[in-house]
Protein backbone atom coordinates (compact mmCIF):
# COMPACT_ATOMS: atom_id res chain seq x y z
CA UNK A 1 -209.07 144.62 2.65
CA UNK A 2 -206.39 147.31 1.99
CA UNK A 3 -203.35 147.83 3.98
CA UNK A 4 -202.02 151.00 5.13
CA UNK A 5 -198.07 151.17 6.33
CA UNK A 6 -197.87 152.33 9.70
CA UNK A 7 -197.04 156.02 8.28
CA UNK A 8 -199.83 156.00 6.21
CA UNK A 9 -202.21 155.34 9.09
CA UNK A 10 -200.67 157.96 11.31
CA UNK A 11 -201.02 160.01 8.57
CA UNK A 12 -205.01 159.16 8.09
CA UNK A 13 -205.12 160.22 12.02
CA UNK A 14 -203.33 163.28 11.63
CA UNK A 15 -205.12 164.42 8.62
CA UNK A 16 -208.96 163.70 10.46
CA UNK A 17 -207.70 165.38 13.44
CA UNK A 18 -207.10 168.08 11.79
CA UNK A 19 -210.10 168.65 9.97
CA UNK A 20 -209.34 167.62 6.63
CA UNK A 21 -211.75 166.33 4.43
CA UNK A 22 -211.33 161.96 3.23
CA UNK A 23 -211.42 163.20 -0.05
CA UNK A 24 -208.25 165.19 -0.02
CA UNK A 25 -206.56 162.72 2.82
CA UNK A 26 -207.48 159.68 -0.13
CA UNK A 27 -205.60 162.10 -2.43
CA UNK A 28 -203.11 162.85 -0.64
CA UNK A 29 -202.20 159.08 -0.22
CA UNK A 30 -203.01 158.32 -3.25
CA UNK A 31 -205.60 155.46 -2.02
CA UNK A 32 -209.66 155.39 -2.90
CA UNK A 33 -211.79 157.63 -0.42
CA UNK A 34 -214.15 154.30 -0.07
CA UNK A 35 -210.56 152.75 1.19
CA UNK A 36 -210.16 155.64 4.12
CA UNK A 37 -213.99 155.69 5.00
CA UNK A 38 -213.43 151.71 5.49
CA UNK A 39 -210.45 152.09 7.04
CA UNK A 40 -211.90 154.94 9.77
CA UNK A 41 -215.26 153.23 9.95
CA UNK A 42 -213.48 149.87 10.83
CA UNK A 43 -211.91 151.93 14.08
CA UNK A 44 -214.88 153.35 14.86
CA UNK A 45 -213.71 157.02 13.99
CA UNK A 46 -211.29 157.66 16.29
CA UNK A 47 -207.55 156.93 16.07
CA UNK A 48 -207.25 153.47 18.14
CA UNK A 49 -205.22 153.83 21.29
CA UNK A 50 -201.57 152.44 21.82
CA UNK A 51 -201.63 149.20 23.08
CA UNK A 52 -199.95 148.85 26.82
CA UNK A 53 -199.23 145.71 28.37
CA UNK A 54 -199.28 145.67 32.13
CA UNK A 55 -196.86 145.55 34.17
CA UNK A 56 -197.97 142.13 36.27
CA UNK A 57 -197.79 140.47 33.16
CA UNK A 58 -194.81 137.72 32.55
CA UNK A 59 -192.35 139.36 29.97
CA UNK A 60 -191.95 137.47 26.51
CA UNK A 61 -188.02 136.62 28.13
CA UNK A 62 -189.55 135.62 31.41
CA UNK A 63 -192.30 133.03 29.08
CA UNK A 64 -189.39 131.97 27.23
CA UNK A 65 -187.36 130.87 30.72
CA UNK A 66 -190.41 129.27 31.69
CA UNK A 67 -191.12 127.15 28.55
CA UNK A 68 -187.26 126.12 28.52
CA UNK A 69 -187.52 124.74 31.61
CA UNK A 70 -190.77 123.43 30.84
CA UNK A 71 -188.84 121.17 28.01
CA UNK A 72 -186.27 120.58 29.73
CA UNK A 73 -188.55 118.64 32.30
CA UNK A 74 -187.95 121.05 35.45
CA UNK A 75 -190.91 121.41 37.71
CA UNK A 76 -192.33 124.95 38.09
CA UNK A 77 -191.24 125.40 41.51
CA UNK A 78 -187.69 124.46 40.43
CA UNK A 79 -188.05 126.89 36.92
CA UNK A 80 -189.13 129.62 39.95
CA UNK A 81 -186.37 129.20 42.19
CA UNK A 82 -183.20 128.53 39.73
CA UNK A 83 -184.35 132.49 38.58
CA UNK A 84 -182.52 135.36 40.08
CA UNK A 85 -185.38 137.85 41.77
CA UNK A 86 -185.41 140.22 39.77
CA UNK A 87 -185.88 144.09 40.83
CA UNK A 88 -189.43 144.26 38.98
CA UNK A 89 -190.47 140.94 40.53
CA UNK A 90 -189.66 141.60 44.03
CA UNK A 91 -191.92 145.56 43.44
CA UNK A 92 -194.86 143.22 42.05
CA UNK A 93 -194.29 140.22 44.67
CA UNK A 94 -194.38 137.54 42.30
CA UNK A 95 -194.56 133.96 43.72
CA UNK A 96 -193.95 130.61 41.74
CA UNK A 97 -197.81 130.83 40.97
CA UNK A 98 -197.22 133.09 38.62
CA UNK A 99 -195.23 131.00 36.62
CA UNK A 100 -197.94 128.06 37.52
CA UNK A 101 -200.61 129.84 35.77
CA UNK A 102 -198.35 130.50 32.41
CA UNK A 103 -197.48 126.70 31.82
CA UNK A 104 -201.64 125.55 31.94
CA UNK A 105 -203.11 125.54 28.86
């Protein structure tokens, strides 16, 4: 499978956007055309859409505080109540189950 660096595949984008031809986008990146038709084909033919994560999800910080106290033998309910309330938490109303649901496997 080839590899494109993250300019290279905004290029590719760009470049079938616009019209151009996967001969002269290859070309231009110096790469195999059967590498860019693989490459498109492979997303369908349309550039892929930036990833989002919601906003009700736990943040990686808030997962880390959780697995911390988690090894550090703290129930969840006491991992839940030694946090500050944050700003975000008290828009989204999160309760300890949150942090329940994160520690299950």
């Amino acid at each position: 499978m080839v590899r494109f660096s993250e300019e290279d595949r905004t290029t590719i984008w760009d470049m079938r956007e616009a019209g151009v031809p996967v001969t002269r986008a290859a070309k231009h990146l110096d790469r195999q055309n059967s590498s860019l038709r693989r490459f498109i084909a492979d997303h369908g033919g349309t550039r892929p859409t930036e990833r989002q994560r919601s906003e009700l999800r736990l943040s990686l910080e808030e997962r880390e505080e959780i697995s911390r106290g988690l090894a550090a033998g703290l129930s969840i309910r006491a991992i839940a109540d030694a946090r500050p309330l944050a700003v975000s938490d008290r828009s989204h109303g999160r309760s300890t189950t949150t942090s329940r649901r994160t520690s299950r496997p």
